[in-house]
C-alpha atoms as a PDB file:
ATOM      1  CA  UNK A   1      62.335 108.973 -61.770  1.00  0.00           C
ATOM      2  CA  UNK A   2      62.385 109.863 -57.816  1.00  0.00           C
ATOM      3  CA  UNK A   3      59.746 107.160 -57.319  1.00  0.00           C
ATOM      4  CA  UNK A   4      61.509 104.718 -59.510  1.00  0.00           C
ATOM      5  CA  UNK A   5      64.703 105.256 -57.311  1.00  0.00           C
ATOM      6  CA  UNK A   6      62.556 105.331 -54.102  1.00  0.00           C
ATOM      7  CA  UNK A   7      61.708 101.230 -54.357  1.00  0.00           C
ATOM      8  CA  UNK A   8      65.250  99.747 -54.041  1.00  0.00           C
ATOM      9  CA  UNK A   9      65.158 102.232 -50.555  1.00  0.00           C
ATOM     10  CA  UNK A  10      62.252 101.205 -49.753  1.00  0.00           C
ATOM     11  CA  UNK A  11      62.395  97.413 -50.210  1.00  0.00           C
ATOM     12  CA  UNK A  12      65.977  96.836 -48.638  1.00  0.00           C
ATOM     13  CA  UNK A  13      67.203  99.574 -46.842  1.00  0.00           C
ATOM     14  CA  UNK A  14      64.315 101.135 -45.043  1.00  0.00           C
ATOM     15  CA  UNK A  15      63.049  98.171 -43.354  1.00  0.00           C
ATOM     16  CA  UNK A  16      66.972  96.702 -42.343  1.00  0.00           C
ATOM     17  CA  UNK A  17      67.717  99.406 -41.189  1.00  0.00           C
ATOM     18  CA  UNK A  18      64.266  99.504 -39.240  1.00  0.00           C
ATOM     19  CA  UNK A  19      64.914  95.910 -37.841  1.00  0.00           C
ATOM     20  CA  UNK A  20      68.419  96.943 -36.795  1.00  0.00           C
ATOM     21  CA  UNK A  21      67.530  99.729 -34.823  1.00  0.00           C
ATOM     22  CA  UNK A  22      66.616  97.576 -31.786  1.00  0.00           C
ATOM     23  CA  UNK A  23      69.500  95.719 -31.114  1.00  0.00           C
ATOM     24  CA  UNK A  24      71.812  98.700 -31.494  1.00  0.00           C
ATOM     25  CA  UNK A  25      70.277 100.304 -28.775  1.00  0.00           C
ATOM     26  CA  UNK A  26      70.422  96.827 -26.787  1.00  0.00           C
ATOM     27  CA  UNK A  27      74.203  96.598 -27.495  1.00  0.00           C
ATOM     28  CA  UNK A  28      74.597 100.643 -26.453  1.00  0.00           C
ATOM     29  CA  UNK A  29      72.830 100.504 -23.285  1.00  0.00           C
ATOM     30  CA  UNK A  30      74.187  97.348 -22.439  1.00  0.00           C
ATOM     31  CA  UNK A  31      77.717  99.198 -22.937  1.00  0.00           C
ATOM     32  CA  UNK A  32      78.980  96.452 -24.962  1.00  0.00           C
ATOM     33  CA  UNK A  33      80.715  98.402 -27.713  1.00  0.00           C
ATOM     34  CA  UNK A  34      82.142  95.686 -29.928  1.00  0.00           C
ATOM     35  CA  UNK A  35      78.878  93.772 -30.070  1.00  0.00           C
ATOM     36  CA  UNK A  36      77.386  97.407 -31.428  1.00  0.00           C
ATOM     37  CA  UNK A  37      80.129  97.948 -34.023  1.00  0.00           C
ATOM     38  CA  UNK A  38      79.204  93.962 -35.194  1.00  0.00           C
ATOM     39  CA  UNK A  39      75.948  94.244 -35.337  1.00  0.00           C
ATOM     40  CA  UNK A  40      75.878  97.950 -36.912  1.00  0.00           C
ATOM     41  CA  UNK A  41      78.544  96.792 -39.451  1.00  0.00           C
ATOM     42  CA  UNK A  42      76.790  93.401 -40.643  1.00  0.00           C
ATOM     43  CA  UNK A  43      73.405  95.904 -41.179  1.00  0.00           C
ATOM     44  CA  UNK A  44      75.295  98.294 -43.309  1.00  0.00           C
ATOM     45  CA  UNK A  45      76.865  95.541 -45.387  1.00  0.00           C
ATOM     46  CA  UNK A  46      73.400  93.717 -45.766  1.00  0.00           C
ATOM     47  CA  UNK A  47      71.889  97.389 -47.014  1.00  0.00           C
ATOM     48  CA  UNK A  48      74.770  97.688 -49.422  1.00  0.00           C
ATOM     49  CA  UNK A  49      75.290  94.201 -50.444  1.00  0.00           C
ATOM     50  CA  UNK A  50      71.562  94.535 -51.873  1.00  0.00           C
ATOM     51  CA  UNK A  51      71.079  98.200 -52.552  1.00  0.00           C
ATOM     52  CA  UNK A  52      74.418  98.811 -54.948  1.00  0.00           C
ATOM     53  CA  UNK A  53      73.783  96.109 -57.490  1.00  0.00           C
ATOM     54  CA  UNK A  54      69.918  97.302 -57.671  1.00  0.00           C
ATOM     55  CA  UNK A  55      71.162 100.279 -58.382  1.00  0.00           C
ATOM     56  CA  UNK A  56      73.438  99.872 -61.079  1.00  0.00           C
ATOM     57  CA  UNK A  57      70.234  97.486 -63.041  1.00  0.00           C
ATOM     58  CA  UNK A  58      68.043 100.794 -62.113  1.00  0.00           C
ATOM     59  CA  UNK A  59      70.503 103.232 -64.590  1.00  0.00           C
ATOM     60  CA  UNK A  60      71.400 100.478 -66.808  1.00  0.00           C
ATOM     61  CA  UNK A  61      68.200  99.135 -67.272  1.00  0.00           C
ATOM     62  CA  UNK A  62      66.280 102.876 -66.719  1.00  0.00           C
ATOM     63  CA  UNK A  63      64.020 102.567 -70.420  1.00  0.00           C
ATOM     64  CA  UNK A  64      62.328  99.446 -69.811  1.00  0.00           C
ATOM     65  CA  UNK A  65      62.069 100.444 -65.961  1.00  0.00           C
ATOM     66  CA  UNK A  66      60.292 103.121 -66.803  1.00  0.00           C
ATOM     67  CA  UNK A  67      58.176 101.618 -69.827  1.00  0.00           C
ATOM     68  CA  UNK A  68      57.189  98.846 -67.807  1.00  0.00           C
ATOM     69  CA  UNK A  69      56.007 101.303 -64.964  1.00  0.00           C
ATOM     70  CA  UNK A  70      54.386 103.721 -66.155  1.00  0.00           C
ATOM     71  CA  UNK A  71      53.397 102.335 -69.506  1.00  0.00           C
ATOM     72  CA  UNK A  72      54.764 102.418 -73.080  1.00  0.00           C
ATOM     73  CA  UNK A  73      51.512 103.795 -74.542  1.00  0.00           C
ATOM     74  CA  UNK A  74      50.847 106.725 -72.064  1.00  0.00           C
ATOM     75  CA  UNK A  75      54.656 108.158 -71.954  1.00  0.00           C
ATOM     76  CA  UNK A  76      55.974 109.277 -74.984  1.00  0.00           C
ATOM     77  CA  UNK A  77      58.975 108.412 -75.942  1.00  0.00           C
ATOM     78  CA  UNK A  78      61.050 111.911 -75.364  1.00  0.00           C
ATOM     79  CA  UNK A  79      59.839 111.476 -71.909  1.00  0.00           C
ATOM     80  CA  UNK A  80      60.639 108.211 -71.448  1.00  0.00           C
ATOM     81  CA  UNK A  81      64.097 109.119 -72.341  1.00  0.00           C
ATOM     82  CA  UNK A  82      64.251 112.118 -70.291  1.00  0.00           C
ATOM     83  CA  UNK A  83      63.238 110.200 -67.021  1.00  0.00           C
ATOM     84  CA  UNK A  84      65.538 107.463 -67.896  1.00  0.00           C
ATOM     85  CA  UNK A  85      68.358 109.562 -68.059  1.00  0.00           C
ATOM     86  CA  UNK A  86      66.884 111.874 -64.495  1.00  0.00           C
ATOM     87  CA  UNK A  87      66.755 107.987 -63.129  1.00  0.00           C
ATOM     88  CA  UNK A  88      71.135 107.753 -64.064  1.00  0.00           C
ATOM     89  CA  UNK A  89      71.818 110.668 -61.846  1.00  0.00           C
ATOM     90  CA  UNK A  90      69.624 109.890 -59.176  1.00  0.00           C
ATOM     91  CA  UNK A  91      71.218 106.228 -59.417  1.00  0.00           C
ATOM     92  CA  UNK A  92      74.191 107.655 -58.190  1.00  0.00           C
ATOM     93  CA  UNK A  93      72.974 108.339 -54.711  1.00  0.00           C
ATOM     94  CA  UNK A  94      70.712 105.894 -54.152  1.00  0.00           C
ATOM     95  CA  UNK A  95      73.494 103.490 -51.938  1.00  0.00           C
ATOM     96  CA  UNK A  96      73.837 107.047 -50.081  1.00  0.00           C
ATOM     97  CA  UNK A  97      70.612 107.477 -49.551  1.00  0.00           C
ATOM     98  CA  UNK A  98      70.227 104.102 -47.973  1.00  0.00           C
ATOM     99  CA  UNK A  99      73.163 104.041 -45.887  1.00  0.00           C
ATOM    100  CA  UNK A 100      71.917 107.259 -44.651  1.00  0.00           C
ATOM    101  CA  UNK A 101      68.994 105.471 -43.115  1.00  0.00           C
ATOM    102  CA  UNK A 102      70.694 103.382 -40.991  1.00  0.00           C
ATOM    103  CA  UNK A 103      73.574 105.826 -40.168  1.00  0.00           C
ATOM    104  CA  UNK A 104      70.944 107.607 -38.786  1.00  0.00           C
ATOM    105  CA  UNK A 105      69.453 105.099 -36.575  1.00  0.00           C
ATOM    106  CA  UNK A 106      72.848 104.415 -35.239  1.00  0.00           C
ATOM    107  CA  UNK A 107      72.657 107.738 -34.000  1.00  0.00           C
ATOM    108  CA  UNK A 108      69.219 107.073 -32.218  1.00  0.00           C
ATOM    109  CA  UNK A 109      70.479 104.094 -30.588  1.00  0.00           C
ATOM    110  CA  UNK A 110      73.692 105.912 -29.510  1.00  0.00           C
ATOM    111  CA  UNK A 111      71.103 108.779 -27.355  1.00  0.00           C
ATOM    112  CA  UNK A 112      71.969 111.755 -30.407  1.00  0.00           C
ATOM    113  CA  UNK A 113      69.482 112.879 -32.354  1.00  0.00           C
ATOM    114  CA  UNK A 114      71.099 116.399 -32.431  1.00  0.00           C
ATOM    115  CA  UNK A 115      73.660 115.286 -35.224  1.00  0.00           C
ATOM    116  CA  UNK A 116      71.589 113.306 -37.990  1.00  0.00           C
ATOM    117  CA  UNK A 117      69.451 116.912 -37.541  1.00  0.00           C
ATOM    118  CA  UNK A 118      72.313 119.217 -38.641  1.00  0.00           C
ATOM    119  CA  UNK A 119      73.748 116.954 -41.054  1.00  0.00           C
ATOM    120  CA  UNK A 120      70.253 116.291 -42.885  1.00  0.00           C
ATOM    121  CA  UNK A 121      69.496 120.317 -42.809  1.00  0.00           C
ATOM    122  CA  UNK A 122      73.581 120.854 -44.008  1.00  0.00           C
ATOM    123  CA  UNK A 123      72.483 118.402 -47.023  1.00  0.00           C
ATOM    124  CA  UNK A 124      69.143 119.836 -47.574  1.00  0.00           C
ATOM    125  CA  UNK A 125      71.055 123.821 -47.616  1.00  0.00           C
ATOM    126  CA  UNK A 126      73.484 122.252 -50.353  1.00  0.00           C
ATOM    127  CA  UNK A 127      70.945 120.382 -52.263  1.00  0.00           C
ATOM    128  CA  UNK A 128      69.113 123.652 -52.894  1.00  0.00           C
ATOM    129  CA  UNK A 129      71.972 126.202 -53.393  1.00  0.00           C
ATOM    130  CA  UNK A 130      73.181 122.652 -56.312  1.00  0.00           C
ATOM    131  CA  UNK A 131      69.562 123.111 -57.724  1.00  0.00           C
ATOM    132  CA  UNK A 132      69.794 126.887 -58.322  1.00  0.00           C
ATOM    133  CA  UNK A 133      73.465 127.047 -59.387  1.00  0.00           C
ATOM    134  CA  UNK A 134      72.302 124.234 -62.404  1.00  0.00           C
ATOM    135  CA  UNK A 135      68.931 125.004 -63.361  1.00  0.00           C
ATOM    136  CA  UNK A 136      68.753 128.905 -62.684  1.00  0.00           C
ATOM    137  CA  UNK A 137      72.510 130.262 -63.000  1.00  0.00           C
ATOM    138  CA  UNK A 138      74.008 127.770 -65.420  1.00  0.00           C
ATOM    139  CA  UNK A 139      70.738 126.996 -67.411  1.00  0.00           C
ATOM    140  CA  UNK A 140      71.184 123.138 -67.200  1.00  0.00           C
ATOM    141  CA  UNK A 141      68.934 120.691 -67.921  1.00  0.00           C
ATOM    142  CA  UNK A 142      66.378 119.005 -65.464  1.00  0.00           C
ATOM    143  CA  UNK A 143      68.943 116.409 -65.116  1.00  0.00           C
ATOM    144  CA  UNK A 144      70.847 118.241 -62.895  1.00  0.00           C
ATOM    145  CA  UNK A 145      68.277 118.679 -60.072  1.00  0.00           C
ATOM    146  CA  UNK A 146      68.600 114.683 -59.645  1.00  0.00           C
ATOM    147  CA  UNK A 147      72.470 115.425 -59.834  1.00  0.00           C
ATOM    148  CA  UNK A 148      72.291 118.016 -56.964  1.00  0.00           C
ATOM    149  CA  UNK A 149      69.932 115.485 -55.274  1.00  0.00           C
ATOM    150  CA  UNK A 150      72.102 112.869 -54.934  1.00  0.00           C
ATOM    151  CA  UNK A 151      75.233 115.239 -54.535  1.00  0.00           C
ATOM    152  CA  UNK A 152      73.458 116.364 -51.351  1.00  0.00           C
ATOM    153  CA  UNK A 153      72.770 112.656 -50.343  1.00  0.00           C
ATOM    154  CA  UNK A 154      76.294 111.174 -50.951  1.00  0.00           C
ATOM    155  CA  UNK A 155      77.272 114.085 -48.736  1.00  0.00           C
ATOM    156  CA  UNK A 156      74.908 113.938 -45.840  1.00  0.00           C
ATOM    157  CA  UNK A 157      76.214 109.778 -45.866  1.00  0.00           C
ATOM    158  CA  UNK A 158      79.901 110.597 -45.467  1.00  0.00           C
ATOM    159  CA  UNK A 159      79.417 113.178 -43.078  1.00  0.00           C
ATOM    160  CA  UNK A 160      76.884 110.690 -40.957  1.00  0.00           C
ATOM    161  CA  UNK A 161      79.505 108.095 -41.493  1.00  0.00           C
ATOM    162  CA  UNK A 162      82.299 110.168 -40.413  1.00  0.00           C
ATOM    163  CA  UNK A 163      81.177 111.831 -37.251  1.00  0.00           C
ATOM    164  CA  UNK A 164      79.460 108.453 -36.437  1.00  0.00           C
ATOM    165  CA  UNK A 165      83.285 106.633 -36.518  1.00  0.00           C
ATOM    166  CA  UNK A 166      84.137 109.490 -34.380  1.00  0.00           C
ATOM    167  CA  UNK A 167      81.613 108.671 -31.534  1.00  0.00           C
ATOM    168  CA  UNK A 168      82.327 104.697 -31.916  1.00  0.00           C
ATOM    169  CA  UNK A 169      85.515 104.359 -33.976  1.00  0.00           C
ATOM    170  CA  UNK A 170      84.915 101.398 -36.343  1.00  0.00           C
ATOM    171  CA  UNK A 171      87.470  99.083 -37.863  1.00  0.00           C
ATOM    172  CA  UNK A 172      88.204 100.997 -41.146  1.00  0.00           C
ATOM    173  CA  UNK A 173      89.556  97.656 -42.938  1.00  0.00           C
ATOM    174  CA  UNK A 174      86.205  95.325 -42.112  1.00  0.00           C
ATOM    175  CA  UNK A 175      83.902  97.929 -43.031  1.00  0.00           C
ATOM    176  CA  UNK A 176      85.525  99.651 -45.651  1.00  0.00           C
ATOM    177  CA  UNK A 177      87.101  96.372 -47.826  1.00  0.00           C
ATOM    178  CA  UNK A 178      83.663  94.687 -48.513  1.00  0.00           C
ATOM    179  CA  UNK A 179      82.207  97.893 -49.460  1.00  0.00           C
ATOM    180  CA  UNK A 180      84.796  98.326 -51.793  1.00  0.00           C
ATOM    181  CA  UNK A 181      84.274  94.425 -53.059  1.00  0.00           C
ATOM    182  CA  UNK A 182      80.952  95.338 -53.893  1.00  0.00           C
ATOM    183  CA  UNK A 183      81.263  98.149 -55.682  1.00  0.00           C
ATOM    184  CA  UNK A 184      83.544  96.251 -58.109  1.00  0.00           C
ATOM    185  CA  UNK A 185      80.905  93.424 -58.207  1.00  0.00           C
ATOM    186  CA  UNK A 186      77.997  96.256 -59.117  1.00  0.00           C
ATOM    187  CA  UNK A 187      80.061  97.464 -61.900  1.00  0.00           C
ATOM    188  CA  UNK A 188      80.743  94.514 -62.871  1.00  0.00           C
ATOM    189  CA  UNK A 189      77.083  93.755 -63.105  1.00  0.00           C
ATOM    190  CA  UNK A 190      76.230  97.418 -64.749  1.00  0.00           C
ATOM    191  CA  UNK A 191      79.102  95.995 -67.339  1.00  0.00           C
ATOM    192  CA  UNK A 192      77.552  92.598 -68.554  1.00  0.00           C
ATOM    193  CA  UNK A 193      73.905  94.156 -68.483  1.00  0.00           C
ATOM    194  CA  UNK A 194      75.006  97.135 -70.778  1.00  0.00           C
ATOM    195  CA  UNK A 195      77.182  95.510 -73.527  1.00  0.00           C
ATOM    196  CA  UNK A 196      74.228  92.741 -74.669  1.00  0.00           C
ATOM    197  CA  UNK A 197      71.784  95.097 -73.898  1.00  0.00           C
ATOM    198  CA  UNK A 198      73.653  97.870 -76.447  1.00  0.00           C
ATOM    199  CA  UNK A 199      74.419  94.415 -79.346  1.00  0.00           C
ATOM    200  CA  UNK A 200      70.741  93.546 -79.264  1.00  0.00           C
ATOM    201  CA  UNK A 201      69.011  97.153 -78.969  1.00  0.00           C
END
């Protein structure tokens, strides 16, 4: 399930965020500050405009995903269905997970390092403490290590997101309102996949 949610990362977000890396550090040490909030904005609604609706076919679509991958014949069926539903929960974080990449890199091009470091060990400390709570404590299923997983990655985003606006102070309405657009436009898309997918199951 982890490498299934790993390609939608890996295809968009890793190398945008890669390839916008360069000219945020242009803009930064060029000191102009609007042209940096532009160009980091545009990346992160690229990364999300791509990653969220992948995402939502990835849980909706998570049995044939997974048949298709790693073959119908060699994966029986109760772990088929097991991984399918590990591949919902770690669904959920996989728009974190990418906007994490580049929230980091905006870091990088603003000269701190330091932060994305803390933040990424703060997530890391509540992923595990999740992981042992669920599976060890509570006696939940597997499941709930990809639940922890991306609990831990939604964080780590919103903090990076947060203390990044501190440093640069973004325009809340143009970054926040087309995030919000496309959300509604993923579940929207999870919607119309689900309901012929459930009538002709």
């Amino acid at each position: 399930a982890q490498v299934l949610q790993l390609v939608p990362i890996a295809l968009f977000a890793g190398s945008l965020a890669q390839a916008a890396l360069p000219s945020l550090s242009i803009e930064f040490n060029a000191k102009r500050k609007e042209q940096f909030k532009k160009v980091f904005v545009e990346s992160f609604h690229q990364i999300l405009f791509l990653i969220l609706p992948a995402a939502a076919i990835l849980a909706i679509l998570r049995i044939p995903a997974v048949r298709l991958v790693f073959g119908a014949r060699e994966f029986p069926w109760e772990t088929t269905v097991l991984t399918g539903r590990v591949l919902i929960a770690f669904s959920a974080g996989i728009a974190a997970q990418a906007a994490s990449l580049l929230l980091t890199r905006g870091f990088y091009a603003i000269r701190d390092s330091i932060t994305p470091v803390k933040v990424n060990i703060a997530s890391v400390v509540v992923n595990i403490t999740l992981s042992l709570v669920f599976f060890l404590v509570l006696k939940l299923s597997i499941i709930y290590l990809a639940v922890a997983y991306s609990t831990a990655n939604i964080l780590n985003a919103f903090l990076l997101l947060y203390l990044l606006d501190r440093k640069v102070v973004f325009d809340k309405r143009a970054l926040l309102v087309p995030i919000i657009k496309m959300g509604f436009i993923s579940l929207f898309t999870a919607v119309s996949l689900y309901i012929p997918m459930k009538l002709l199951d």
